[in-house]
PDBML (XML) file of the C-alpha atoms, coordinates in Angstrom:
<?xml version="1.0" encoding="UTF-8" ?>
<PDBx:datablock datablockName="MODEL"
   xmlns:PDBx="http://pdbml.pdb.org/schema/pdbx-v50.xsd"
   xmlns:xsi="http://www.w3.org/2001/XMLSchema-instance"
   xsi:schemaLocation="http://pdbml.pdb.org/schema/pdbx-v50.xsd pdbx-v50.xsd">
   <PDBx:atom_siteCategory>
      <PDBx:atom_site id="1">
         <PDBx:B_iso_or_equiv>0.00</PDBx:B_iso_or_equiv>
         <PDBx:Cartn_x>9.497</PDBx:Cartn_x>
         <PDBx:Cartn_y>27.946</PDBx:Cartn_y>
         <PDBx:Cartn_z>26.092</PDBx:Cartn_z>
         <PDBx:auth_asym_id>A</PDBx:auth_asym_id>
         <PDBx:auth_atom_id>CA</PDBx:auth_atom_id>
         <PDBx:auth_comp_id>UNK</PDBx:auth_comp_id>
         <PDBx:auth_seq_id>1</PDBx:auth_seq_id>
         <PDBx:group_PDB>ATOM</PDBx:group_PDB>
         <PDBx:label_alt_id xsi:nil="true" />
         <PDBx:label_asym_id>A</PDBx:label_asym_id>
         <PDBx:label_atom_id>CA</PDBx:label_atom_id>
         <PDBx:label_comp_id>UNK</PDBx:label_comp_id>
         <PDBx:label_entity_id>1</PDBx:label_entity_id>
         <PDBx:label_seq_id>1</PDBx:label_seq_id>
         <PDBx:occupancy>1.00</PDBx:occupancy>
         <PDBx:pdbx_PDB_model_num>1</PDBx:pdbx_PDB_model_num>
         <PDBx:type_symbol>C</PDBx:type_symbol>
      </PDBx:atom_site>
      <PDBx:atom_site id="2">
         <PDBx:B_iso_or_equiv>0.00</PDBx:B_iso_or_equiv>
         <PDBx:Cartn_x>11.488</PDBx:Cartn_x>
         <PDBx:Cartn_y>24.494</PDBx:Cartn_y>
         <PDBx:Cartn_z>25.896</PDBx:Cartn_z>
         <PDBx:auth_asym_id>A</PDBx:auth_asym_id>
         <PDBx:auth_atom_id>CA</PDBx:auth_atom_id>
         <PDBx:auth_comp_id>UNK</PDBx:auth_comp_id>
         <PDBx:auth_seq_id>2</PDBx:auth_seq_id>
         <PDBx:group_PDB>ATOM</PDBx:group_PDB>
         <PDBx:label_alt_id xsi:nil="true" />
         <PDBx:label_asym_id>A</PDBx:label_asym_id>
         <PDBx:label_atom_id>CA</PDBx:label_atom_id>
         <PDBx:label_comp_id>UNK</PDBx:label_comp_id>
         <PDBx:label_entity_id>1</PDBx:label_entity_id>
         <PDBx:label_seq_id>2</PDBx:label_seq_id>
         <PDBx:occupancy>1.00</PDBx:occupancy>
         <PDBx:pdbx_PDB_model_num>1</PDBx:pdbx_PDB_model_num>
         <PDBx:type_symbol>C</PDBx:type_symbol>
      </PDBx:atom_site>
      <PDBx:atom_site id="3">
         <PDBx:B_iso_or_equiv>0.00</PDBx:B_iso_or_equiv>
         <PDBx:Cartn_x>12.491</PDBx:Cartn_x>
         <PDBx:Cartn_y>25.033</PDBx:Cartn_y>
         <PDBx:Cartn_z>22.411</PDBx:Cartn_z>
         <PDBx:auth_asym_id>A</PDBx:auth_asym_id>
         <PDBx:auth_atom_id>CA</PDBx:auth_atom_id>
         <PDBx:auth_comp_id>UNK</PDBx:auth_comp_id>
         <PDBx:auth_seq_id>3</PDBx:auth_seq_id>
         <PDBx:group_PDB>ATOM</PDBx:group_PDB>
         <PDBx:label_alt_id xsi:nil="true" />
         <PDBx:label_asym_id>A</PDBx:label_asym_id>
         <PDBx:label_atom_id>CA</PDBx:label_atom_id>
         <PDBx:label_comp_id>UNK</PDBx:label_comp_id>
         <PDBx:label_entity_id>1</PDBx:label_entity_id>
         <PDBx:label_seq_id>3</PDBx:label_seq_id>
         <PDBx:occupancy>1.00</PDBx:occupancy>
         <PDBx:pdbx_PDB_model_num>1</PDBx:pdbx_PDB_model_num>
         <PDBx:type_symbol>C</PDBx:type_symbol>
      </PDBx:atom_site>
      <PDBx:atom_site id="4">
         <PDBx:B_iso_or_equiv>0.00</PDBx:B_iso_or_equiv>
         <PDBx:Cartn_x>16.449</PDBx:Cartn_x>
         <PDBx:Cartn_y>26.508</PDBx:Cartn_y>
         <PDBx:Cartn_z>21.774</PDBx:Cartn_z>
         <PDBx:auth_asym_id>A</PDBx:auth_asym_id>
         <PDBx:auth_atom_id>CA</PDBx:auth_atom_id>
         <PDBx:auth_comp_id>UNK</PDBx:auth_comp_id>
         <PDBx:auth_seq_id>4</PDBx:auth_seq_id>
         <PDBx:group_PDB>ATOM</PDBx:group_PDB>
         <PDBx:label_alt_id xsi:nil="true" />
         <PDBx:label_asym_id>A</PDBx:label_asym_id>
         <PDBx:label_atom_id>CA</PDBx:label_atom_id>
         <PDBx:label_comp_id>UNK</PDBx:label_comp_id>
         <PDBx:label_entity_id>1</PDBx:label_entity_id>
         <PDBx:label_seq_id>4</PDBx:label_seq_id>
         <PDBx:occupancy>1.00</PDBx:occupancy>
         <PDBx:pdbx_PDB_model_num>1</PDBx:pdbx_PDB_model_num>
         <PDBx:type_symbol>C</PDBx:type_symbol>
      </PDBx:atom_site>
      <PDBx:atom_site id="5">
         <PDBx:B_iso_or_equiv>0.00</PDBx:B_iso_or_equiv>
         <PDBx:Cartn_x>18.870</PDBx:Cartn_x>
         <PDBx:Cartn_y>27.254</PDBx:Cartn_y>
         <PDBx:Cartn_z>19.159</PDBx:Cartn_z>
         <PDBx:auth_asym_id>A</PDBx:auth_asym_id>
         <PDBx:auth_atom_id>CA</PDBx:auth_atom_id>
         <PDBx:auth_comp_id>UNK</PDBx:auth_comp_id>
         <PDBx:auth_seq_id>5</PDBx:auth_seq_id>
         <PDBx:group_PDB>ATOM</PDBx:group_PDB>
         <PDBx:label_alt_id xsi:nil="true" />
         <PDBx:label_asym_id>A</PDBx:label_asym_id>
         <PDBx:label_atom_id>CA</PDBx:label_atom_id>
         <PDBx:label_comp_id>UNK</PDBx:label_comp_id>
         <PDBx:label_entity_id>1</PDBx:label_entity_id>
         <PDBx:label_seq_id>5</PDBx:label_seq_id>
         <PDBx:occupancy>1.00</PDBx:occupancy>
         <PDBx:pdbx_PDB_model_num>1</PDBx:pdbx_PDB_model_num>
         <PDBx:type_symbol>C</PDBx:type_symbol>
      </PDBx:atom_site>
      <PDBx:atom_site id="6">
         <PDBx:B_iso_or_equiv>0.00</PDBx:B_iso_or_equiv>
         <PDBx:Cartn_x>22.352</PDBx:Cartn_x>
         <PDBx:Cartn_y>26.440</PDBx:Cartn_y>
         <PDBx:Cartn_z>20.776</PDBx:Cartn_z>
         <PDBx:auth_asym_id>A</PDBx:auth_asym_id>
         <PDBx:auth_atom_id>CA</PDBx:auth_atom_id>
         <PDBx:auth_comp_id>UNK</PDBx:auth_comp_id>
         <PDBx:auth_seq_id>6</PDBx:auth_seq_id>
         <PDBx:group_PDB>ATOM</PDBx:group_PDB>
         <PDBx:label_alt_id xsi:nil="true" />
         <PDBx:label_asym_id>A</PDBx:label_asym_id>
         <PDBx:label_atom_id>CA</PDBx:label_atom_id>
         <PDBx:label_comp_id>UNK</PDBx:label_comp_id>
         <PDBx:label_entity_id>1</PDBx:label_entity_id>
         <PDBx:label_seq_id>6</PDBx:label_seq_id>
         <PDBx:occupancy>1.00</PDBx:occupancy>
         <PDBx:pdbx_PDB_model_num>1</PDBx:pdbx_PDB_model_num>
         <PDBx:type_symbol>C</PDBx:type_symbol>
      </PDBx:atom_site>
      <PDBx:atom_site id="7">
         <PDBx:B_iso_or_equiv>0.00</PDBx:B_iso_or_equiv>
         <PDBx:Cartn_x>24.554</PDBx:Cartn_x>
         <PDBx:Cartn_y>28.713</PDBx:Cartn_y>
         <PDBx:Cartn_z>18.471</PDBx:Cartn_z>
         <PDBx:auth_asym_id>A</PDBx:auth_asym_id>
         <PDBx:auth_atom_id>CA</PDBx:auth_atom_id>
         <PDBx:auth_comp_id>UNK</PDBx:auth_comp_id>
         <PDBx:auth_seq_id>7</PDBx:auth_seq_id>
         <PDBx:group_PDB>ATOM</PDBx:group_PDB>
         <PDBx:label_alt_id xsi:nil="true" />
         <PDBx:label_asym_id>A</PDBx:label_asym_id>
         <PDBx:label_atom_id>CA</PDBx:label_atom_id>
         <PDBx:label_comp_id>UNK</PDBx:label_comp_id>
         <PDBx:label_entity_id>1</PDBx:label_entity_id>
         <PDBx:label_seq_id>7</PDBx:label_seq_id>
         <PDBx:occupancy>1.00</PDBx:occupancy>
         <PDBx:pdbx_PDB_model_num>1</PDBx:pdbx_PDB_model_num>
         <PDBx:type_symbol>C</PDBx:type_symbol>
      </PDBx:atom_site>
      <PDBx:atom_site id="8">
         <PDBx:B_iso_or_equiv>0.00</PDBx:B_iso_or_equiv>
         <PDBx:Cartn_x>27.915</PDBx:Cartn_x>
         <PDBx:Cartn_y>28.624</PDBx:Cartn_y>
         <PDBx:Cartn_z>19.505</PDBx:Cartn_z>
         <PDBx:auth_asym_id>A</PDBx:auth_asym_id>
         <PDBx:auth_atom_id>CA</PDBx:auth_atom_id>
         <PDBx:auth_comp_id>UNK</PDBx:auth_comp_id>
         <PDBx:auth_seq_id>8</PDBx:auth_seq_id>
         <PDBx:group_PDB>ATOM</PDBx:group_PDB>
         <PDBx:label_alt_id xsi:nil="true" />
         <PDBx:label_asym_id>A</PDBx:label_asym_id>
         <PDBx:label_atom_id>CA</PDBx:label_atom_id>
         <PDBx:label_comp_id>UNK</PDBx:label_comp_id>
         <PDBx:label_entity_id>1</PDBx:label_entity_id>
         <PDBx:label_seq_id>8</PDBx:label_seq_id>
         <PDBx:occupancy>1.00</PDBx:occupancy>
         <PDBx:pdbx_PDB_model_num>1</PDBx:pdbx_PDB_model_num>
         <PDBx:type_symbol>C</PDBx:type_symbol>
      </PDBx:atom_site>
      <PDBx:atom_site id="9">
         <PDBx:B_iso_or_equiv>0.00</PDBx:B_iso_or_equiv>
         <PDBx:Cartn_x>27.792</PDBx:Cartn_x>
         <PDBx:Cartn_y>32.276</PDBx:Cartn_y>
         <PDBx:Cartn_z>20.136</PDBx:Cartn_z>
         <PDBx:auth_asym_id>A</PDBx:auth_asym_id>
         <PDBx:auth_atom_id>CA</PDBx:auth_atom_id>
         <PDBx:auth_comp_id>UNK</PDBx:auth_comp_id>
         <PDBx:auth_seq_id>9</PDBx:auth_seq_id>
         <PDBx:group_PDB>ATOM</PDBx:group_PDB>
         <PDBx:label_alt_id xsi:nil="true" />
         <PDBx:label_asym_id>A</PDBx:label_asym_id>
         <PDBx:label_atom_id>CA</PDBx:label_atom_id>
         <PDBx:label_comp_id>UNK</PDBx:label_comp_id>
         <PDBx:label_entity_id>1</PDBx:label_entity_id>
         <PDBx:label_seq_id>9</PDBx:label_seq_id>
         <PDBx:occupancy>1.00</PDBx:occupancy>
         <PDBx:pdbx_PDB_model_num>1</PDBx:pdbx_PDB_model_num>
         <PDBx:type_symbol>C</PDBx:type_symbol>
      </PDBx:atom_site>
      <PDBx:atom_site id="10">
         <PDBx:B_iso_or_equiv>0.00</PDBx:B_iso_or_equiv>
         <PDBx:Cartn_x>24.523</PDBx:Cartn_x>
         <PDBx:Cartn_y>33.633</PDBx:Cartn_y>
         <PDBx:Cartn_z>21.957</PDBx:Cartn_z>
         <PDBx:auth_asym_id>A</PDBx:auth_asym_id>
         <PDBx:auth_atom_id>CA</PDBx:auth_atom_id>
         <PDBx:auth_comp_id>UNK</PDBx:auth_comp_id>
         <PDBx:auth_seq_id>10</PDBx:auth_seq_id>
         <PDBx:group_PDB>ATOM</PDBx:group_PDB>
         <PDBx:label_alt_id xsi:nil="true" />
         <PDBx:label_asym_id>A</PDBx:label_asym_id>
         <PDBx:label_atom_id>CA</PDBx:label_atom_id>
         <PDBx:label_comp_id>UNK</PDBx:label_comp_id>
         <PDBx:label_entity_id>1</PDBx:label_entity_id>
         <PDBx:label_seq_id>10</PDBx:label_seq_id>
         <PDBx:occupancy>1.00</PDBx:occupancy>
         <PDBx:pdbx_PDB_model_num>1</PDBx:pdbx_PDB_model_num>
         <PDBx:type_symbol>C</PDBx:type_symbol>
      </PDBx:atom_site>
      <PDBx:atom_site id="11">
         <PDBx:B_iso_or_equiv>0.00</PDBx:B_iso_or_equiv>
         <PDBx:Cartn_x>24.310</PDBx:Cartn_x>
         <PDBx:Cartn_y>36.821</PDBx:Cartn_y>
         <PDBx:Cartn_z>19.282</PDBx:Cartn_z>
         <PDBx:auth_asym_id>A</PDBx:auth_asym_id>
         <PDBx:auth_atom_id>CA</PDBx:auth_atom_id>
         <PDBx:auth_comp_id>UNK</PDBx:auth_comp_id>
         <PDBx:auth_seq_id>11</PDBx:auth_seq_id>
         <PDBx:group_PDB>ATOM</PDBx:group_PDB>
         <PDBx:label_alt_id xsi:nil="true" />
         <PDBx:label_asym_id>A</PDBx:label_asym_id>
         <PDBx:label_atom_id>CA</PDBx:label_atom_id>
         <PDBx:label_comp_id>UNK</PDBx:label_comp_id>
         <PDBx:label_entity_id>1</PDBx:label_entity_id>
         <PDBx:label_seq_id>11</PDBx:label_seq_id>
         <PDBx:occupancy>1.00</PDBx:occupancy>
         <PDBx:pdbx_PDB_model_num>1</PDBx:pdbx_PDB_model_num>
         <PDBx:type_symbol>C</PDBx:type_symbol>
      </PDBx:atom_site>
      <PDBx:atom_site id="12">
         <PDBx:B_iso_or_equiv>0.00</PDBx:B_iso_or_equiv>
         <PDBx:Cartn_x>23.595</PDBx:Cartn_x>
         <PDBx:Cartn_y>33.995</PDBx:Cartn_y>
         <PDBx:Cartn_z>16.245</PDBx:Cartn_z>
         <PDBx:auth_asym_id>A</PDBx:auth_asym_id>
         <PDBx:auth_atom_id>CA</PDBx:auth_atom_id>
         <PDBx:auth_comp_id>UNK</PDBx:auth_comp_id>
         <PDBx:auth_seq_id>12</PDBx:auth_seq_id>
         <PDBx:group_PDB>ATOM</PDBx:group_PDB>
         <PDBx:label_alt_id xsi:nil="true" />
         <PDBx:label_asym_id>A</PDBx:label_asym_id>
         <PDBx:label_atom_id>CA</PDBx:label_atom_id>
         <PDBx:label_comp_id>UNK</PDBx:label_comp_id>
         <PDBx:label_entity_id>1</PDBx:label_entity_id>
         <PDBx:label_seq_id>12</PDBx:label_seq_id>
         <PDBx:occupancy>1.00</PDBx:occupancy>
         <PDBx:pdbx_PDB_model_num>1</PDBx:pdbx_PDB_model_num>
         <PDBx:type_symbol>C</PDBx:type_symbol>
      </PDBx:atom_site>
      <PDBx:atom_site id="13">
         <PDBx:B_iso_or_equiv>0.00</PDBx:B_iso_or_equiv>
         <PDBx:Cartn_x>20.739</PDBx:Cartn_x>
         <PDBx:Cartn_y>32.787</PDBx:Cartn_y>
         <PDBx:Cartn_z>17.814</PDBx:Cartn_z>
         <PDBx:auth_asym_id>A</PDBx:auth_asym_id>
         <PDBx:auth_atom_id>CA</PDBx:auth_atom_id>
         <PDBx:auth_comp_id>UNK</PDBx:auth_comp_id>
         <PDBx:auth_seq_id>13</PDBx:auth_seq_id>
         <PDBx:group_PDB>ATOM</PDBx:group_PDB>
         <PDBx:label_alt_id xsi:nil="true" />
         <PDBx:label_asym_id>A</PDBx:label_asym_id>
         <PDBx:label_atom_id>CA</PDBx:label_atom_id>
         <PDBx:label_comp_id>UNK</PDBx:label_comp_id>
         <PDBx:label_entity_id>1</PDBx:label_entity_id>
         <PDBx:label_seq_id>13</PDBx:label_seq_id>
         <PDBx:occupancy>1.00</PDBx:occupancy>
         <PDBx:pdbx_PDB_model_num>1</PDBx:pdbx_PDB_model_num>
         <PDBx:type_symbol>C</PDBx:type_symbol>
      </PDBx:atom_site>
      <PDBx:atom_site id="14">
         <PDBx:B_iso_or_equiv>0.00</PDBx:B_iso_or_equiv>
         <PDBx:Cartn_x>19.178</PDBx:Cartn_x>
         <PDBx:Cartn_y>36.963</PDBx:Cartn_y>
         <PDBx:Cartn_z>18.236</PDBx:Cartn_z>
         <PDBx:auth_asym_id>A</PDBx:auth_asym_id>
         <PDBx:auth_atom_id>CA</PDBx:auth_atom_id>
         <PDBx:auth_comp_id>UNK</PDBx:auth_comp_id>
         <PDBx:auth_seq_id>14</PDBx:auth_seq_id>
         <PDBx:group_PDB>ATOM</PDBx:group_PDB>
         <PDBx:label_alt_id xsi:nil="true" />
         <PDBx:label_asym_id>A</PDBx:label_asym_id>
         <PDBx:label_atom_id>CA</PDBx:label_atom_id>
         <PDBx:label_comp_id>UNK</PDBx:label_comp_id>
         <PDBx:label_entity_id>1</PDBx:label_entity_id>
         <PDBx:label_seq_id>14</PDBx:label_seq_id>
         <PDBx:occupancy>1.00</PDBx:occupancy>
         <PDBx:pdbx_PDB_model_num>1</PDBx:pdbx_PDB_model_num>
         <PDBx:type_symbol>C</PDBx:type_symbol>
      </PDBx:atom_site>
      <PDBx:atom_site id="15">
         <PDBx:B_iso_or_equiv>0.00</PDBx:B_iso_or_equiv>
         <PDBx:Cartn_x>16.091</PDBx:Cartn_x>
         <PDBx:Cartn_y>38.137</PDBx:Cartn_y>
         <PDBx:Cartn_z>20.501</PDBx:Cartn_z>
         <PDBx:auth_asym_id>A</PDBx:auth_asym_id>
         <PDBx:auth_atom_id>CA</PDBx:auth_atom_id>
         <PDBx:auth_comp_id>UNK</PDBx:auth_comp_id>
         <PDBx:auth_seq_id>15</PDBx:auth_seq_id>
         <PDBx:group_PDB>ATOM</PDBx:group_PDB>
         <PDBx:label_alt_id xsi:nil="true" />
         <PDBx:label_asym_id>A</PDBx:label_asym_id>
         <PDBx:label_atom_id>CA</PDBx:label_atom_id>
         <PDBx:label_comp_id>UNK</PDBx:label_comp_id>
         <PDBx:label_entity_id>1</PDBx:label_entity_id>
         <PDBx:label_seq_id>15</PDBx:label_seq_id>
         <PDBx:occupancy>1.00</PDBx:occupancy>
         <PDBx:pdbx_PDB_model_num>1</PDBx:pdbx_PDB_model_num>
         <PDBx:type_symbol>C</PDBx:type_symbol>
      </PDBx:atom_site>
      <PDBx:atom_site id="16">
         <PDBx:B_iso_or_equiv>0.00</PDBx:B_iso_or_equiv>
         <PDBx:Cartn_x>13.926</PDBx:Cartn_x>
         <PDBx:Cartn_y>36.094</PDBx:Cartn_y>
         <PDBx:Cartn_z>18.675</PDBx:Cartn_z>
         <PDBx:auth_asym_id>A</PDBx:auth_asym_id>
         <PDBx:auth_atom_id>CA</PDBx:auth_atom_id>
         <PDBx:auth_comp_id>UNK</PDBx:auth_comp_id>
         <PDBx:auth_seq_id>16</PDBx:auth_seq_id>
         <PDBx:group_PDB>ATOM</PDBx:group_PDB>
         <PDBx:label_alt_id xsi:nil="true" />
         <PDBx:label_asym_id>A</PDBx:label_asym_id>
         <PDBx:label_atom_id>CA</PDBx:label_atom_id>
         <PDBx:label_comp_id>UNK</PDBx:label_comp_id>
         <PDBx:label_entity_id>1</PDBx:label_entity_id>
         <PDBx:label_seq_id>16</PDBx:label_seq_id>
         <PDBx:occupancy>1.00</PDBx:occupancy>
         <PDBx:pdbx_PDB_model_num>1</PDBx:pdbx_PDB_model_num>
         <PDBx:type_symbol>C</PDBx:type_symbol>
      </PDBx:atom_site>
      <PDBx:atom_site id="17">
         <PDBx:B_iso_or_equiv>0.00</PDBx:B_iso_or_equiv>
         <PDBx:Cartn_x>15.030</PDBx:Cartn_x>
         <PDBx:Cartn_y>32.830</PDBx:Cartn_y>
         <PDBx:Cartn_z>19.805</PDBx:Cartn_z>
         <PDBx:auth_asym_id>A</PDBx:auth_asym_id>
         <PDBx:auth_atom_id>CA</PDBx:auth_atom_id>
         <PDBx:auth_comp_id>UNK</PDBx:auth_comp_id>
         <PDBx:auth_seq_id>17</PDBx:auth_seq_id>
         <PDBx:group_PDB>ATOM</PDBx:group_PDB>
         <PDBx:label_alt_id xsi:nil="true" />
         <PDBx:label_asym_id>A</PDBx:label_asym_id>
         <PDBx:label_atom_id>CA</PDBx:label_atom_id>
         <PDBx:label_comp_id>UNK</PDBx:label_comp_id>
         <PDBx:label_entity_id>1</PDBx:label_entity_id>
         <PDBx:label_seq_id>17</PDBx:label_seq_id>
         <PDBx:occupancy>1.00</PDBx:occupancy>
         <PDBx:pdbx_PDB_model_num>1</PDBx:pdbx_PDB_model_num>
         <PDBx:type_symbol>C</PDBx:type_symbol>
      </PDBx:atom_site>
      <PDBx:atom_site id="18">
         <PDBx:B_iso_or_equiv>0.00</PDBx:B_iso_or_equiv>
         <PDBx:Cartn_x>15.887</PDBx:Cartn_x>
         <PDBx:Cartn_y>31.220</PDBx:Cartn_y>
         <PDBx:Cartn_z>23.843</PDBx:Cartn_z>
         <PDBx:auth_asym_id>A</PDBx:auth_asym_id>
         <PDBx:auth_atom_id>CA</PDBx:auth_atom_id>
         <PDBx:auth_comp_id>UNK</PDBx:auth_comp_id>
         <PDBx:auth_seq_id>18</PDBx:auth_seq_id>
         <PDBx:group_PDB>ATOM</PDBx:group_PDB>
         <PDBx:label_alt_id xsi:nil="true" />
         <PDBx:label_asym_id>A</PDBx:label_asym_id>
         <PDBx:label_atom_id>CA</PDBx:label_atom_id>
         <PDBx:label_comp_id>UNK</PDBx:label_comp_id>
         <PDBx:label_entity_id>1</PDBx:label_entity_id>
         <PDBx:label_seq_id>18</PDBx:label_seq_id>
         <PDBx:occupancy>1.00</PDBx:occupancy>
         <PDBx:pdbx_PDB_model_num>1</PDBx:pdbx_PDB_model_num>
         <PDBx:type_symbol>C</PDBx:type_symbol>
      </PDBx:atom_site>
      <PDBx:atom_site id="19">
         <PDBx:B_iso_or_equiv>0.00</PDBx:B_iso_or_equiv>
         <PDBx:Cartn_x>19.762</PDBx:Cartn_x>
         <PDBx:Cartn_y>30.392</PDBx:Cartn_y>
         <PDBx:Cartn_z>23.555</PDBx:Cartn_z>
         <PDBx:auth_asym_id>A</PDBx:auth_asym_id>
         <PDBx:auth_atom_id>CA</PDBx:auth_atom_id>
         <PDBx:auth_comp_id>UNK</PDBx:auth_comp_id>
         <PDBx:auth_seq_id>19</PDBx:auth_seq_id>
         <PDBx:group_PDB>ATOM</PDBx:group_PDB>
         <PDBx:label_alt_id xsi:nil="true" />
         <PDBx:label_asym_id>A</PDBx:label_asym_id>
         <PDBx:label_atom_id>CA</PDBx:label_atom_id>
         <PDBx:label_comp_id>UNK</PDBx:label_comp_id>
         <PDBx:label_entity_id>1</PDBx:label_entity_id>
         <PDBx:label_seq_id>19</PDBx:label_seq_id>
         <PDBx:occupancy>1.00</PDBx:occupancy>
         <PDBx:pdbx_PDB_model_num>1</PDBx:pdbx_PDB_model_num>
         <PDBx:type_symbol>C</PDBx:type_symbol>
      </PDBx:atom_site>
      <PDBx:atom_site id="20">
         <PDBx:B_iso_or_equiv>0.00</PDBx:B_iso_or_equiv>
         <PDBx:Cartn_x>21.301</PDBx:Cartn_x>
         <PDBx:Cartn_y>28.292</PDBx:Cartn_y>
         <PDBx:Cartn_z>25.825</PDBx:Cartn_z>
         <PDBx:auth_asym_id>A</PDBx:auth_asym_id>
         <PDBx:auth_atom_id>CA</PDBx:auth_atom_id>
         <PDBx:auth_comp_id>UNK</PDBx:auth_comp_id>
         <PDBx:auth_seq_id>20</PDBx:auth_seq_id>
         <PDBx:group_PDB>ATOM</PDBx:group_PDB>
         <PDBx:label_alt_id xsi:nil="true" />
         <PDBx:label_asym_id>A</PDBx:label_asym_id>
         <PDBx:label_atom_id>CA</PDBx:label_atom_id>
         <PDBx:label_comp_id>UNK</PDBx:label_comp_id>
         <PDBx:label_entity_id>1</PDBx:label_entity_id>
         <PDBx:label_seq_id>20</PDBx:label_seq_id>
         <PDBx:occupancy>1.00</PDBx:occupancy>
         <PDBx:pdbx_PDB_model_num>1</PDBx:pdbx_PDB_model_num>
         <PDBx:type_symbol>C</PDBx:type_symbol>
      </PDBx:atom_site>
      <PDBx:atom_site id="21">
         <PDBx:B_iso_or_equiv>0.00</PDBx:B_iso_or_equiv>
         <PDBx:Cartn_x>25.322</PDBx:Cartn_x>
         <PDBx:Cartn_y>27.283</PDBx:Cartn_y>
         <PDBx:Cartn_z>25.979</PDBx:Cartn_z>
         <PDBx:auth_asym_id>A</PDBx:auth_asym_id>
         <PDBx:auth_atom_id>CA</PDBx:auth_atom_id>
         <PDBx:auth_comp_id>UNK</PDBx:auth_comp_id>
         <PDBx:auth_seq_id>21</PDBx:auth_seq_id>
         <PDBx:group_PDB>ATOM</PDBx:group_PDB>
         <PDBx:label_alt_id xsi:nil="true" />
         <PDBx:label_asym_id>A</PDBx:label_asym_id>
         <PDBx:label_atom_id>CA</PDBx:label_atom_id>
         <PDBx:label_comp_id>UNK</PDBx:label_comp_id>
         <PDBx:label_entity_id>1</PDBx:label_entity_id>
         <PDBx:label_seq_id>21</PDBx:label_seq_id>
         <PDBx:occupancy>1.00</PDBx:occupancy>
         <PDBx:pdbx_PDB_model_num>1</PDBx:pdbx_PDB_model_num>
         <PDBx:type_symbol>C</PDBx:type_symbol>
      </PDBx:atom_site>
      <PDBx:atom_site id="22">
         <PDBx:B_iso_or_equiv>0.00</PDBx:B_iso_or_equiv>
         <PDBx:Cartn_x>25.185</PDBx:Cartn_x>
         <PDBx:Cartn_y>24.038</PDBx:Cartn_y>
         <PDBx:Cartn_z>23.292</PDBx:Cartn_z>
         <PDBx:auth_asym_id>A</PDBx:auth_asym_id>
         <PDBx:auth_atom_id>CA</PDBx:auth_atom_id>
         <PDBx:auth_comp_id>UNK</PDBx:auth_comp_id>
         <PDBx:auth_seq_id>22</PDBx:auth_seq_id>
         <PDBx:group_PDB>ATOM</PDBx:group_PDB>
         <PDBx:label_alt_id xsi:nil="true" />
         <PDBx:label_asym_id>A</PDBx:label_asym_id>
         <PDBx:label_atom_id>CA</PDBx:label_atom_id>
         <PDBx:label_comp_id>UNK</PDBx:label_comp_id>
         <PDBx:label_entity_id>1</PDBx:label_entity_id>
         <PDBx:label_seq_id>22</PDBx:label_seq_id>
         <PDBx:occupancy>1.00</PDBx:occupancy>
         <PDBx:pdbx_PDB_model_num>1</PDBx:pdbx_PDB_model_num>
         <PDBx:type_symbol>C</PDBx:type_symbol>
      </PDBx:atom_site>
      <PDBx:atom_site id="23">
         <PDBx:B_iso_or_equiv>0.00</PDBx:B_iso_or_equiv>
         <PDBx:Cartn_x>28.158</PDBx:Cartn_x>
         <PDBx:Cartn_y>23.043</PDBx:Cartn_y>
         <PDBx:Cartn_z>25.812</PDBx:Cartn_z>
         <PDBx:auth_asym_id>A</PDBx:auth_asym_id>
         <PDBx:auth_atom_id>CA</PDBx:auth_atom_id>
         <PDBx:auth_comp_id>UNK</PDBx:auth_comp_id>
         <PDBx:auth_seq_id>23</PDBx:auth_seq_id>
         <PDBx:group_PDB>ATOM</PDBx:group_PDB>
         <PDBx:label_alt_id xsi:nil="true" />
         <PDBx:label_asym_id>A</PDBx:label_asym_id>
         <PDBx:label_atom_id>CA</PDBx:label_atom_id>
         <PDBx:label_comp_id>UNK</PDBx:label_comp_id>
         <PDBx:label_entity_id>1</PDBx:label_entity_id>
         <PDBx:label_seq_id>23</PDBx:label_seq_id>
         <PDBx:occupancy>1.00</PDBx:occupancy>
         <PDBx:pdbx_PDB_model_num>1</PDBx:pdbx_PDB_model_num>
         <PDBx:type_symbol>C</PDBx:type_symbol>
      </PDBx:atom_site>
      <PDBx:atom_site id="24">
         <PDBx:B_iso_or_equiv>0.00</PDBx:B_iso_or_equiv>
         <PDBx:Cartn_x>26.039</PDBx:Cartn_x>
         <PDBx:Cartn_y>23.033</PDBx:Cartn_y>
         <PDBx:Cartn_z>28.363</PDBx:Cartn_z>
         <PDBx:auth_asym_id>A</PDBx:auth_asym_id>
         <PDBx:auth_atom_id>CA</PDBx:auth_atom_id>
         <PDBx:auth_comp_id>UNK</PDBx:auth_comp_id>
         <PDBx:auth_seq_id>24</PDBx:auth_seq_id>
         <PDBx:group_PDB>ATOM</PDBx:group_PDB>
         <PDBx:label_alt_id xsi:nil="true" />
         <PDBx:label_asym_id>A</PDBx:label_asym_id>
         <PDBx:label_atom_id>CA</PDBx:label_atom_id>
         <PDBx:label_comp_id>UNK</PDBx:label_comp_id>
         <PDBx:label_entity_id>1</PDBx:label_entity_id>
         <PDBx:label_seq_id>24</PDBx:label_seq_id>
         <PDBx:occupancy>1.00</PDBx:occupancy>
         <PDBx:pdbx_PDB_model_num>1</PDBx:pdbx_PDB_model_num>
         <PDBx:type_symbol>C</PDBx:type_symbol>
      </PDBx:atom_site>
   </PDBx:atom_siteCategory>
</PDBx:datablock>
């Protein structure tokens, strides 16, 4: 639940995976 993949776009990171903003 605390792990991400911070792909610049949220679709590259897909439903599989929590995406956050890698900006943010």
């Amino acid at each position: 639940g605390r792990t991400y993949i911070a792909s610049v776009k949220e679709e590259n990171a897909g439903p599989t995976n929590n995406w956050i903003d890698p900006v943010e």
